[in-house]
PDB file of N, CA and C in Angstrom:
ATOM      1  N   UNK A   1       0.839  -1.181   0.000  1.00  0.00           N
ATOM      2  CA  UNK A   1       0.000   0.000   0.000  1.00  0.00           C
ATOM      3  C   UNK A   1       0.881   1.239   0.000  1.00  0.00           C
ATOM      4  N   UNK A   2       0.433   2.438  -1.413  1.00  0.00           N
ATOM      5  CA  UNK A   2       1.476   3.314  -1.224  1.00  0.00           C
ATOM      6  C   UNK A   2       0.065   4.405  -0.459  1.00  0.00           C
ATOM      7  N   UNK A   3       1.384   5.541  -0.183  1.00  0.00           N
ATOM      8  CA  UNK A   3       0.360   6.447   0.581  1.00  0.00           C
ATOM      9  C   UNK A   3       0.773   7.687  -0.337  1.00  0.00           C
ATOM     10  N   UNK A   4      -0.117   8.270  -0.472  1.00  0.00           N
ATOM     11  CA  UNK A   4      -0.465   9.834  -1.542  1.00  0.00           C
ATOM     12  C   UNK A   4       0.232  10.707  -0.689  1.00  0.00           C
ATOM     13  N   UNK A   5       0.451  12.030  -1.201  1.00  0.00           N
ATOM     14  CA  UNK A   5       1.079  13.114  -0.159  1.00  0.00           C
ATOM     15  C   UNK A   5       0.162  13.806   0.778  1.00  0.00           C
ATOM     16  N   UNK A   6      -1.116  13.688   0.742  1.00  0.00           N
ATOM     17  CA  UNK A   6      -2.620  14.015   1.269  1.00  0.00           C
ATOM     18  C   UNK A   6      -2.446  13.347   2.936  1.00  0.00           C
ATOM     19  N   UNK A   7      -1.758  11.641   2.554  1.00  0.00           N
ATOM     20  CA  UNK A   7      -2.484  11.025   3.599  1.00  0.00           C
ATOM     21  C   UNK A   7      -1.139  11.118   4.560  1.00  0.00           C
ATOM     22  N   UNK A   8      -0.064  11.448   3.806  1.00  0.00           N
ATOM     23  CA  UNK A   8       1.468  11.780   4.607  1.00  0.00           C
ATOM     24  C   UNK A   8       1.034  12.759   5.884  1.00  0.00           C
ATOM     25  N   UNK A   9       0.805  13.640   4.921  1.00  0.00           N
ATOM     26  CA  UNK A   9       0.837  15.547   5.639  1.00  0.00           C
ATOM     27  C   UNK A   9      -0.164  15.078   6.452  1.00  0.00           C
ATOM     28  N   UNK A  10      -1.296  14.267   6.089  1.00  0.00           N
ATOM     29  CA  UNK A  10      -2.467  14.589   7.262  1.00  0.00           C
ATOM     30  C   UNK A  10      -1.807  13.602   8.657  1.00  0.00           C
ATOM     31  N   UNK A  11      -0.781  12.445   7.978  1.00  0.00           N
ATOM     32  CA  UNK A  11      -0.500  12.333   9.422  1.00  0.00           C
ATOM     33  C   UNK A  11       0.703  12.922  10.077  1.00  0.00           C
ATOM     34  N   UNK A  12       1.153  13.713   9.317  1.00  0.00           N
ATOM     35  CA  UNK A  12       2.244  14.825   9.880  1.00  0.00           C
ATOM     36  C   UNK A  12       1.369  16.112  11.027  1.00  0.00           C
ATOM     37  N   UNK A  13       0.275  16.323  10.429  1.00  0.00           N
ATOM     38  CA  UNK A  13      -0.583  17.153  11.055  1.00  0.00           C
ATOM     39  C   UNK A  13      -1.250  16.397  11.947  1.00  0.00           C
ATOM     40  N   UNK A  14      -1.468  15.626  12.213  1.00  0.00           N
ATOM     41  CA  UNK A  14      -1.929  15.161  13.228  1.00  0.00           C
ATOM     42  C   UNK A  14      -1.024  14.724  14.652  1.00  0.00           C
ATOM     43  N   UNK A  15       0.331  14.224  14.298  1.00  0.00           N
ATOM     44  CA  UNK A  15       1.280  14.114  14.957  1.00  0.00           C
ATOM     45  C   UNK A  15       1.727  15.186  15.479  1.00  0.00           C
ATOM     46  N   UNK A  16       2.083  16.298  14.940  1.00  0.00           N
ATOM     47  CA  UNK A  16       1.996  17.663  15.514  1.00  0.00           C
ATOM     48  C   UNK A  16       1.343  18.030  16.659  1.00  0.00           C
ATOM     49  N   UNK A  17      -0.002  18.104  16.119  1.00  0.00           N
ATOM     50  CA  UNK A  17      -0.916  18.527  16.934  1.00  0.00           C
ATOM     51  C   UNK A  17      -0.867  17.477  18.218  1.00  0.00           C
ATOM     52  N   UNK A  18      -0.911  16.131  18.164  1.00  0.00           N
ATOM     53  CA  UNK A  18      -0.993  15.127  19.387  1.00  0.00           C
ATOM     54  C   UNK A  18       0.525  15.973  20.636  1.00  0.00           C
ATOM     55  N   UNK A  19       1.171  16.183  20.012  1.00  0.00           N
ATOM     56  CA  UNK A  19       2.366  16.741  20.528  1.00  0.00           C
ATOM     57  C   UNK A  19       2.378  18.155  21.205  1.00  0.00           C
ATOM     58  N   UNK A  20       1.393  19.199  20.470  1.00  0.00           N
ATOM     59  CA  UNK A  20       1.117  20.734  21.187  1.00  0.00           C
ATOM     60  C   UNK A  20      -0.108  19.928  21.905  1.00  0.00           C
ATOM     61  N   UNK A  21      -0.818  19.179  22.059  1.00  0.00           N
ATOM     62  CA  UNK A  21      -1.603  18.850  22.900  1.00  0.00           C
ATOM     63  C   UNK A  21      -1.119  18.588  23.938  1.00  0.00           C
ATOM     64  N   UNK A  22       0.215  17.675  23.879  1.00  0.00           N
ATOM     65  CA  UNK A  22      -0.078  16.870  25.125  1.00  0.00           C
ATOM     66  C   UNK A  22       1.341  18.130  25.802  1.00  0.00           C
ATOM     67  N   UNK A  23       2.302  18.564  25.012  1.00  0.00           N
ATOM     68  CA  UNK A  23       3.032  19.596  25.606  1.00  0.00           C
ATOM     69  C   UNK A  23       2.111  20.825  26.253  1.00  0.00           C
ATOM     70  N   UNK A  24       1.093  21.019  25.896  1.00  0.00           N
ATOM     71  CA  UNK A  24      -0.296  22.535  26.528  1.00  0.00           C
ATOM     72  C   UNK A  24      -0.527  21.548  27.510  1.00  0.00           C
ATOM     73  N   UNK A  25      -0.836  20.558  27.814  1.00  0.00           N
ATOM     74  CA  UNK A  25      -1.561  19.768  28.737  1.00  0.00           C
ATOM     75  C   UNK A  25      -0.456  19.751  29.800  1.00  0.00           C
ATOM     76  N   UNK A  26       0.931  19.215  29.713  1.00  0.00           N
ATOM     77  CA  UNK A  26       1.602  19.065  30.907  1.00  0.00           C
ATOM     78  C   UNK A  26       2.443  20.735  31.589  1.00  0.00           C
ATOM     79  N   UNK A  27       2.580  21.828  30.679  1.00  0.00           N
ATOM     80  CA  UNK A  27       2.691  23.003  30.822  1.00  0.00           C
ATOM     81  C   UNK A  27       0.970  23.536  31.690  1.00  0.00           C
ATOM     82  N   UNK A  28       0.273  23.532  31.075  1.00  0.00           N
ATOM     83  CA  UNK A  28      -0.828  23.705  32.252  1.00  0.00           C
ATOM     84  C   UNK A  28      -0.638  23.115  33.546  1.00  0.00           C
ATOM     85  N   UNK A  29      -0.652  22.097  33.516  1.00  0.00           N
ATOM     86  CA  UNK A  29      -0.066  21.489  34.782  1.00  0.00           C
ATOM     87  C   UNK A  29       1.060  22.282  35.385  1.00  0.00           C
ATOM     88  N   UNK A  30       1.993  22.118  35.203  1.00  0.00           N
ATOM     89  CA  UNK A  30       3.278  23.019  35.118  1.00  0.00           C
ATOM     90  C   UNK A  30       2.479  24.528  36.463  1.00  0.00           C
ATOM     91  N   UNK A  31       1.762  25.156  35.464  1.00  0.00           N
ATOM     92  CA  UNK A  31       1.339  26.460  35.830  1.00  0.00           C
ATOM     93  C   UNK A  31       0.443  26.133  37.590  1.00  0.00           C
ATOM     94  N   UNK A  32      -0.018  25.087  37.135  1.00  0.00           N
ATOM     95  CA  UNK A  32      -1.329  24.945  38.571  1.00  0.00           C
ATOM     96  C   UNK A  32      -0.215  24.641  39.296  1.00  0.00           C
ATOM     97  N   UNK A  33       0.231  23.830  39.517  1.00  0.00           N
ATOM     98  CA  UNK A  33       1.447  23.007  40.696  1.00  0.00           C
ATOM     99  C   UNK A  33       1.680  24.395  40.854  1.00  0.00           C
ATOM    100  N   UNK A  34       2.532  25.361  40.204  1.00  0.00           N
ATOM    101  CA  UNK A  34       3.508  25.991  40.748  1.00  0.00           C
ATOM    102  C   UNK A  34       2.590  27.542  41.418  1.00  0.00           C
ATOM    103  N   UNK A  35       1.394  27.634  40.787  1.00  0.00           N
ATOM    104  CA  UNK A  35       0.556  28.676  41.699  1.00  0.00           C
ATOM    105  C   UNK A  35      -0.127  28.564  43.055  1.00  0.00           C
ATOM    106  N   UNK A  36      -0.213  26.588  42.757  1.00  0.00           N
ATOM    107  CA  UNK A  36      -0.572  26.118  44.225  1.00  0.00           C
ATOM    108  C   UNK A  36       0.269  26.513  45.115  1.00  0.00           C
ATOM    109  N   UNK A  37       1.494  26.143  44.745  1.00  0.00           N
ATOM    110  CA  UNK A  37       2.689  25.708  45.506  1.00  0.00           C
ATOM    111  C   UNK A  37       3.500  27.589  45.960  1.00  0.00           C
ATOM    112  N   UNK A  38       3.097  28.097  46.694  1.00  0.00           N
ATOM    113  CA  UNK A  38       3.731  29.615  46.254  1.00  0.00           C
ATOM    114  C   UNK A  38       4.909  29.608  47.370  1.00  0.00           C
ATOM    115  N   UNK A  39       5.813  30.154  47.062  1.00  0.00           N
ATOM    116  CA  UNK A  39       6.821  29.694  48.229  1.00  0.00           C
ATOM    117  C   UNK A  39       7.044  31.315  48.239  1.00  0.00           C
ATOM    118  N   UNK A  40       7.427  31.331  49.759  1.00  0.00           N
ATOM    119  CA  UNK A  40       7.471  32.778  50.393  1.00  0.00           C
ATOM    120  C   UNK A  40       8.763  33.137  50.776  1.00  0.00           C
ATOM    121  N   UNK A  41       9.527  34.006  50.029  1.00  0.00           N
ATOM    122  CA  UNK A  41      11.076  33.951  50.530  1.00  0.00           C
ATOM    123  C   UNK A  41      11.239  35.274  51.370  1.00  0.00           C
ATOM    124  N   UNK A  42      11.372  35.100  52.091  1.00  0.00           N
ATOM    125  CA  UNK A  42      11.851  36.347  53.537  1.00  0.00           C
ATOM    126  C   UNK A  42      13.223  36.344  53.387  1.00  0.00           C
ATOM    127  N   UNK A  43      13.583  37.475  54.239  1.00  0.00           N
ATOM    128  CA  UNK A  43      15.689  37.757  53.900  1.00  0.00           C
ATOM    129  C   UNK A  43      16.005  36.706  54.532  1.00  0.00           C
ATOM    130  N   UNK A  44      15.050  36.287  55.586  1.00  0.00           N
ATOM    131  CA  UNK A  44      16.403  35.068  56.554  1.00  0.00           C
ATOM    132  C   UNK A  44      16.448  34.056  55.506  1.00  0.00           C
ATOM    133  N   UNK A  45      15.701  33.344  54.812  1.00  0.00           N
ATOM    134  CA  UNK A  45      15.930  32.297  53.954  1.00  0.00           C
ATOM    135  C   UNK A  45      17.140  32.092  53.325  1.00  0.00           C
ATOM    136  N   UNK A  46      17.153  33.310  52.486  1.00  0.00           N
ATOM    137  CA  UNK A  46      18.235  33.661  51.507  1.00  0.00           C
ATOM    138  C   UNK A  46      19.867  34.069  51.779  1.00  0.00           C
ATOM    139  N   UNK A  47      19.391  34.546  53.768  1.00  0.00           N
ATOM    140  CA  UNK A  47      20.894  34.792  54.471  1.00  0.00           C
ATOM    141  C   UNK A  47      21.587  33.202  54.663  1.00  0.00           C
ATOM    142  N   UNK A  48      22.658  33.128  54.339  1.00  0.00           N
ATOM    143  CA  UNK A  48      24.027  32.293  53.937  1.00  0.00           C
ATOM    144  C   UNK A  48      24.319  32.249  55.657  1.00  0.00           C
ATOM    145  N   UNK A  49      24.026  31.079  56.019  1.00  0.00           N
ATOM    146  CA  UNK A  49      24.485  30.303  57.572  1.00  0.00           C
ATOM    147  C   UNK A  49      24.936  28.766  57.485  1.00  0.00           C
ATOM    148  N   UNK A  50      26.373  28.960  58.120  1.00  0.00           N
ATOM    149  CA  UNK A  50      27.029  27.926  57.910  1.00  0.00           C
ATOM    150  C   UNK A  50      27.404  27.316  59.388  1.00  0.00           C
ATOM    151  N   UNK A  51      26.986  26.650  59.996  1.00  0.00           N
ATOM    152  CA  UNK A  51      27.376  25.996  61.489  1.00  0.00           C
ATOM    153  C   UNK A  51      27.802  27.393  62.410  1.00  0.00           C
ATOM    154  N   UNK A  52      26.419  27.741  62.389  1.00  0.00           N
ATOM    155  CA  UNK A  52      25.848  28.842  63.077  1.00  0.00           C
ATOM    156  C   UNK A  52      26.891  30.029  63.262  1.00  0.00           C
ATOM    157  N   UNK A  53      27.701  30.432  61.938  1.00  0.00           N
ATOM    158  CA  UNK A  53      28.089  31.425  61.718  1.00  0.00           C
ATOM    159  C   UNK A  53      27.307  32.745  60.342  1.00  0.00           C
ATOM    160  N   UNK A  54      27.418  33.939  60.896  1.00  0.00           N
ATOM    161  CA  UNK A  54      27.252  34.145  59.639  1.00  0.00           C
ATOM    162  C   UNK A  54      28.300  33.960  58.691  1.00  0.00           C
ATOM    163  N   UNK A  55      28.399  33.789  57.024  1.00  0.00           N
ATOM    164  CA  UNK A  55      29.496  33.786  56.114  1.00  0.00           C
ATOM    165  C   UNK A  55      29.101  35.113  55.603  1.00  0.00           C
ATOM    166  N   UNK A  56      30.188  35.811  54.828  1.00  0.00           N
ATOM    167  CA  UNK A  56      30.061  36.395  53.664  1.00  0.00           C
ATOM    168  C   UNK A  56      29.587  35.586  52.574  1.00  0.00           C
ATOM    169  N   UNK A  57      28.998  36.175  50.963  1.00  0.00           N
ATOM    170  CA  UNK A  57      28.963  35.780  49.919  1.00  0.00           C
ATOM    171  C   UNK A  57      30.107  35.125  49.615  1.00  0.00           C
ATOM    172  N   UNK A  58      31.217  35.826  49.326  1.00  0.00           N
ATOM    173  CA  UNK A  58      32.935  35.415  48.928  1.00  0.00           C
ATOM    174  C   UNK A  58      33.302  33.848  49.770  1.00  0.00           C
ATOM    175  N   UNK A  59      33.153  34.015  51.026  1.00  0.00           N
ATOM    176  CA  UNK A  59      33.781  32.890  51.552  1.00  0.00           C
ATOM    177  C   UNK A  59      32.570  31.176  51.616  1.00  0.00           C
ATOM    178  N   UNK A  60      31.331  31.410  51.585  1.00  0.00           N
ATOM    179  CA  UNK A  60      30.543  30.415  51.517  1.00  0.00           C
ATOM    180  C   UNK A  60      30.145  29.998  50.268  1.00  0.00           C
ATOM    181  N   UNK A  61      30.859  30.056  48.898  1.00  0.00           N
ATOM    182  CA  UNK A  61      30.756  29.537  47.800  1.00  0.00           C
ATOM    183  C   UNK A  61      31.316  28.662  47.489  1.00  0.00           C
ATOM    184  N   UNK A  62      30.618  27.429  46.737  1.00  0.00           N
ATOM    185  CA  UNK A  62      31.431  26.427  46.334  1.00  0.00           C
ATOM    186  C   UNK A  62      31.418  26.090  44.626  1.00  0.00           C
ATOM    187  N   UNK A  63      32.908  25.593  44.549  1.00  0.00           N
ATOM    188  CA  UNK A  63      32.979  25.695  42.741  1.00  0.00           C
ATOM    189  C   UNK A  63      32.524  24.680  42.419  1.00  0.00           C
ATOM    190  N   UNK A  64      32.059  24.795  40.851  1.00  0.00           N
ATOM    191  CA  UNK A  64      31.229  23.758  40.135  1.00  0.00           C
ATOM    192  C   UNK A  64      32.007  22.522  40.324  1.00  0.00           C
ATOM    193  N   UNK A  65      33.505  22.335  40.879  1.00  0.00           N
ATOM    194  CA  UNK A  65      34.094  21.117  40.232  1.00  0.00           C
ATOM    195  C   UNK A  65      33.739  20.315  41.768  1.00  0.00           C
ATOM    196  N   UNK A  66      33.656  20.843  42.522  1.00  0.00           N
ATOM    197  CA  UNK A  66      33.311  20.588  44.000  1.00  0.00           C
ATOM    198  C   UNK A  66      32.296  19.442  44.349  1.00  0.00           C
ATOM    199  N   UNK A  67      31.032  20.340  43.352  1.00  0.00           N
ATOM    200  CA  UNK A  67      29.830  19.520  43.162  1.00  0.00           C
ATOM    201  C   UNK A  67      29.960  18.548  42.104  1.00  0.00           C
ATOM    202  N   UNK A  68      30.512  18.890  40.973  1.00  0.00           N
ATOM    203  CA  UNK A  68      30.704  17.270  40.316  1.00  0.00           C
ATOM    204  C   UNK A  68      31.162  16.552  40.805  1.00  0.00           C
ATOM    205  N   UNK A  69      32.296  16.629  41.676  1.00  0.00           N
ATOM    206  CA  UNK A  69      32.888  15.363  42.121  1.00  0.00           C
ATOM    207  C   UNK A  69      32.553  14.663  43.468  1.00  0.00           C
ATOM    208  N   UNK A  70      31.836  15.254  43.826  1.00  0.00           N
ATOM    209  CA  UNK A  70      31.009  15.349  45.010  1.00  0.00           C
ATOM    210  C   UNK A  70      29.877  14.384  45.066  1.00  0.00           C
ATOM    211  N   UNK A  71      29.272  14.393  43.502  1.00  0.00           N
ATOM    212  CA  UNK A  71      28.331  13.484  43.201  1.00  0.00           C
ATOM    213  C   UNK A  71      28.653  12.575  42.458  1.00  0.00           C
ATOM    214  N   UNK A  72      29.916  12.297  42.183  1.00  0.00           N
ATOM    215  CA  UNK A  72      31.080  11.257  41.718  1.00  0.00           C
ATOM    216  C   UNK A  72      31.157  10.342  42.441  1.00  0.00           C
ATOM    217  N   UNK A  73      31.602  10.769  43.495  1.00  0.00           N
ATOM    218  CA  UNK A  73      32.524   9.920  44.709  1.00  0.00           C
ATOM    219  C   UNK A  73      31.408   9.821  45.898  1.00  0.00           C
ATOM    220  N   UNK A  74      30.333  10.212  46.210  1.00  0.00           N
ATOM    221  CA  UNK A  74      29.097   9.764  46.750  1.00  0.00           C
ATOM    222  C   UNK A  74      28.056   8.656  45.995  1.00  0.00           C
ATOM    223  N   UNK A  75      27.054   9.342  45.245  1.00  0.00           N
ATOM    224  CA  UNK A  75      26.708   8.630  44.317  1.00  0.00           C
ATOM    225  C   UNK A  75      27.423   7.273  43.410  1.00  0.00           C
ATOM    226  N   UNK A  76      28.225   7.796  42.978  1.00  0.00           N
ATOM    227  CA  UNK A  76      28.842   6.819  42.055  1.00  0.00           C
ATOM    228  C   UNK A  76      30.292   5.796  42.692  1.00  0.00           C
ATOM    229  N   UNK A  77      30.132   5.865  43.809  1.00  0.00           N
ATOM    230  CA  UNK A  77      31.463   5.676  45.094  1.00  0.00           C
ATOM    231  C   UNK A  77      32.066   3.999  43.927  1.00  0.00           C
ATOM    232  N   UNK A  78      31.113   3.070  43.856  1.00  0.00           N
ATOM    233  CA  UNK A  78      31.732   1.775  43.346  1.00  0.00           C
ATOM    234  C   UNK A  78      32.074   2.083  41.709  1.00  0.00           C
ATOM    235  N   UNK A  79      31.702   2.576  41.083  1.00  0.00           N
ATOM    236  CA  UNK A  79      32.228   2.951  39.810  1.00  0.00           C
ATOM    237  C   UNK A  79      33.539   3.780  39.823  1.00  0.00           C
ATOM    238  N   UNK A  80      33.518   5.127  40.635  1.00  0.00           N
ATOM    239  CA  UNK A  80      34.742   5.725  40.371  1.00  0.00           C
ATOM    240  C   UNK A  80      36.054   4.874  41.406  1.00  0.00           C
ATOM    241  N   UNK A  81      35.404   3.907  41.963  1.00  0.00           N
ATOM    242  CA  UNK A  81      37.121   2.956  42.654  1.00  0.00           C
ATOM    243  C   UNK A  81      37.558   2.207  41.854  1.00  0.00           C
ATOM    244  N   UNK A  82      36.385   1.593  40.958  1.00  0.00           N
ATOM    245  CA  UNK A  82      36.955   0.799  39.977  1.00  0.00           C
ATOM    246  C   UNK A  82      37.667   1.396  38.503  1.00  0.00           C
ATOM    247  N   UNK A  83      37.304   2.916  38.437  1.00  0.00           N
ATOM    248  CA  UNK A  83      37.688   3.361  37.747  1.00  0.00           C
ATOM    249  C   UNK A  83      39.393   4.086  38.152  1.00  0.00           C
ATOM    250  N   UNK A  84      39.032   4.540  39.346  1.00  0.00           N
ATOM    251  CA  UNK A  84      40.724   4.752  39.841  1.00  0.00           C
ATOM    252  C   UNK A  84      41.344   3.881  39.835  1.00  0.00           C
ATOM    253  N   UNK A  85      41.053   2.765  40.378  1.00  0.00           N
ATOM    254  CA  UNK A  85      42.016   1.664  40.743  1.00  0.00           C
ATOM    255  C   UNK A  85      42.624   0.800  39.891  1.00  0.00           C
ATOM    256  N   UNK A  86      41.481   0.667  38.281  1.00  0.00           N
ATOM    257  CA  UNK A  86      41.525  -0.634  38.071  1.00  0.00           C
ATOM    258  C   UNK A  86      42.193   0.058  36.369  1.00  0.00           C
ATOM    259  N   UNK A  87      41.893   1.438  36.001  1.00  0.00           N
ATOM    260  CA  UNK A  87      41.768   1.783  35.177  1.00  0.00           C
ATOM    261  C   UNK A  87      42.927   3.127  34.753  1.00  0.00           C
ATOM    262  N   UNK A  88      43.053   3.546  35.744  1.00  0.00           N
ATOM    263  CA  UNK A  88      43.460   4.839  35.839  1.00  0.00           C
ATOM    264  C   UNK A  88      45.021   4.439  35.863  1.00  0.00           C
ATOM    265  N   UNK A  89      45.808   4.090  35.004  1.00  0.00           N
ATOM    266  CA  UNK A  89      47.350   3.425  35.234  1.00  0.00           C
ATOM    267  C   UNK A  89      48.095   4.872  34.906  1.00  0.00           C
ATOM    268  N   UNK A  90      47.751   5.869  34.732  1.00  0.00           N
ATOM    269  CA  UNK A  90      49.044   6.755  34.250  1.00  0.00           C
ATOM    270  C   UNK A  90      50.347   6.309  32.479  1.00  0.00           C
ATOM    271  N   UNK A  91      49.532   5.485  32.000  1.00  0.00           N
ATOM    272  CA  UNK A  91      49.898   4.833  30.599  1.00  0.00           C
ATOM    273  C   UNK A  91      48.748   5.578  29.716  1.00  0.00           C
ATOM    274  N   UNK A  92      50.137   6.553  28.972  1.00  0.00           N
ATOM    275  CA  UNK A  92      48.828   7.054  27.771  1.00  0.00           C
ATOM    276  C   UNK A  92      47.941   5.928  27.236  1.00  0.00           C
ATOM    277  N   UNK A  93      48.492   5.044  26.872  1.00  0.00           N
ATOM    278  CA  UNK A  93      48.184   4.326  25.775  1.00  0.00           C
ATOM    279  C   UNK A  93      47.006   3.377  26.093  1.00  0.00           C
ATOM    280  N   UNK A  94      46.845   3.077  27.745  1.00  0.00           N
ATOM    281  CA  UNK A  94      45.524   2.847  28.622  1.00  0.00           C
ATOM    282  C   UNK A  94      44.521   3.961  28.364  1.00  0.00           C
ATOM    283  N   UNK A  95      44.548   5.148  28.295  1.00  0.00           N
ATOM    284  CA  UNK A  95      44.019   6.208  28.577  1.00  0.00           C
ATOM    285  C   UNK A  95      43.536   5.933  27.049  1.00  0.00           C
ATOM    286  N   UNK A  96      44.548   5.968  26.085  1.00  0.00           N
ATOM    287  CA  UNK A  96      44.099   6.162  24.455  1.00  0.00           C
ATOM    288  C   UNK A  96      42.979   4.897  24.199  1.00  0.00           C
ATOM    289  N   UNK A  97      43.118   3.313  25.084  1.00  0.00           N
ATOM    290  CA  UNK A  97      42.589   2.115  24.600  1.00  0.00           C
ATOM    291  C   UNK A  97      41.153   2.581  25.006  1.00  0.00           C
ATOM    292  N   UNK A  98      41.072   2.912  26.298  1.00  0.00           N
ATOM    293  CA  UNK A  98      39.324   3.134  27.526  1.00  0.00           C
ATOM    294  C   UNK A  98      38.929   4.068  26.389  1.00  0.00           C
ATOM    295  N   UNK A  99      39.527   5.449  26.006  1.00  0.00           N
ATOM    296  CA  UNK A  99      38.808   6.306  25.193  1.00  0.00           C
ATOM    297  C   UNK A  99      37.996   5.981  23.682  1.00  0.00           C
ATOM    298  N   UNK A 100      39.365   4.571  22.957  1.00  0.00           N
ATOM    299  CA  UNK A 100      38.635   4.535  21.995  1.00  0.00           C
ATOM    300  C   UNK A 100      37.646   3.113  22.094  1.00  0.00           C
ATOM    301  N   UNK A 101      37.784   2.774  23.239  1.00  0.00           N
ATOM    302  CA  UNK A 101      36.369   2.054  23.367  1.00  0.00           C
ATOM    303  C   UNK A 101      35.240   2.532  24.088  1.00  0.00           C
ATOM    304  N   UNK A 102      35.255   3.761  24.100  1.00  0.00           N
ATOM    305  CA  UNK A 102      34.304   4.366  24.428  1.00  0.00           C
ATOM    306  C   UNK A 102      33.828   4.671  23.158  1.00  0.00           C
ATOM    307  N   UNK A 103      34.326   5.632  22.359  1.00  0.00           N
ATOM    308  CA  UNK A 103      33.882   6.256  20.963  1.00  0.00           C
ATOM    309  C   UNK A 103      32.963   4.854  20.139  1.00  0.00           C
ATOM    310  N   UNK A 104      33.907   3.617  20.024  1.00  0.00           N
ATOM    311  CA  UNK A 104      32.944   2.358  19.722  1.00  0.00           C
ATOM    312  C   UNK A 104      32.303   2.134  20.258  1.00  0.00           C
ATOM    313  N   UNK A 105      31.957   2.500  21.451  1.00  0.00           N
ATOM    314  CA  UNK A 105      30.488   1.759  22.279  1.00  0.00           C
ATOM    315  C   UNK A 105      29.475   2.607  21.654  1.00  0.00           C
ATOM    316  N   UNK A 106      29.437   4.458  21.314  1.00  0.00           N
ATOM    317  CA  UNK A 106      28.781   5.328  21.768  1.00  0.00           C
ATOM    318  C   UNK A 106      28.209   5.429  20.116  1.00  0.00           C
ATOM    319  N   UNK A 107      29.427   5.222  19.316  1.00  0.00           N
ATOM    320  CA  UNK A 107      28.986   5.263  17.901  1.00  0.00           C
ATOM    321  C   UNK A 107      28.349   3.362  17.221  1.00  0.00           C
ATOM    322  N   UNK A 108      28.302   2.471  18.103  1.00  0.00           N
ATOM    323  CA  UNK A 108      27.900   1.726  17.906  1.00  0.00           C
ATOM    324  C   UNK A 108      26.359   2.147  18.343  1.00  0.00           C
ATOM    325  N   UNK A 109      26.301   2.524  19.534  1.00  0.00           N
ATOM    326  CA  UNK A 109      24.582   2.358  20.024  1.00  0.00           C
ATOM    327  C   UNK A 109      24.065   3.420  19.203  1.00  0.00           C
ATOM    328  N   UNK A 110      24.615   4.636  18.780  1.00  0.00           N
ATOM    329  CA  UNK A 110      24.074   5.632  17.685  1.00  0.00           C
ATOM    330  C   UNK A 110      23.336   4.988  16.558  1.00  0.00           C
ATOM    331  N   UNK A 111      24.592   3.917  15.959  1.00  0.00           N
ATOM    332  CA  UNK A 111      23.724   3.046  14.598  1.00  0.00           C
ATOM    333  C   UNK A 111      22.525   2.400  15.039  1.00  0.00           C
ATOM    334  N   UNK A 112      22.716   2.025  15.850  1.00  0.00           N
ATOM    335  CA  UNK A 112      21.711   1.011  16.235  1.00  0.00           C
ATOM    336  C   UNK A 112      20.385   1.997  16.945  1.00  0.00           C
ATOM    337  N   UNK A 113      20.368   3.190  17.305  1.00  0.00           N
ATOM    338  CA  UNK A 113      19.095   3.659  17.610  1.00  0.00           C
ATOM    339  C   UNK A 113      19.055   4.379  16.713  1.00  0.00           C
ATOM    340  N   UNK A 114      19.173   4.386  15.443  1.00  0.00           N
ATOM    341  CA  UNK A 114      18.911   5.681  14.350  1.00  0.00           C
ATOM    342  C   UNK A 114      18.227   4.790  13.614  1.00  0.00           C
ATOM    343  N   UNK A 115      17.888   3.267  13.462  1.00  0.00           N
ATOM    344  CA  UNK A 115      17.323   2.125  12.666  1.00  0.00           C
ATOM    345  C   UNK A 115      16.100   2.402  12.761  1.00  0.00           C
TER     346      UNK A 115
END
């Protein structure tokens, strides 16, 4: 069965539309939750207290690399030992093998979900 360009577009247009539907539908939602939900911020909230000192801005900041690794070595605690320990040799050429079997894993699963 071939299909005409009539019956293409109409299900291009319809797919569309199923899509601003259901994106208006969970954005409405979106809107109610967050008018229900009204959160009231007073200065104390927003004042920076650290084990019942006040901080300055300058000294109670923490850098982005802080928090990545933070949720590295918490979260991910059995992956990154096996990755230090087992992986991490200080041999470019280890470093060059893990990388390009990564690129084959990543461009393998690419082919295979573009089917």
């Amino acid at each position: 069965m071939q299909l005409n360009t009539y019956d293409i577009y109409t299900m291009i247009l319809y797919a569309t539309l199923s899509m601003v539907i259901i994106a208006s539908s969970f954005y409405s939602l979106y809107l109610l939750v967050k008018s229900i939900r009204r959160v009231h911020v007073t200065p104390e909230k927003i004042k920076i207290y650290a084990c019942g000192e006040d901080l300055p801005v300058n000294k109670a900041s923490v850098s982005g690399l802080n928090f990545y690794w933070g949720v590295v070595k918490r979260s991910l605690r059995n992956l990154y030992a096996t990755i230090r320990d087992k992986m991490h040799t200080g041999i470019l050429s280890d470093w060059l093998f893990f990388m390009s079997l990564w690129l084959v894993i990543i461009v393998i699963t690419l082919s295979l979900s573009a089917r």
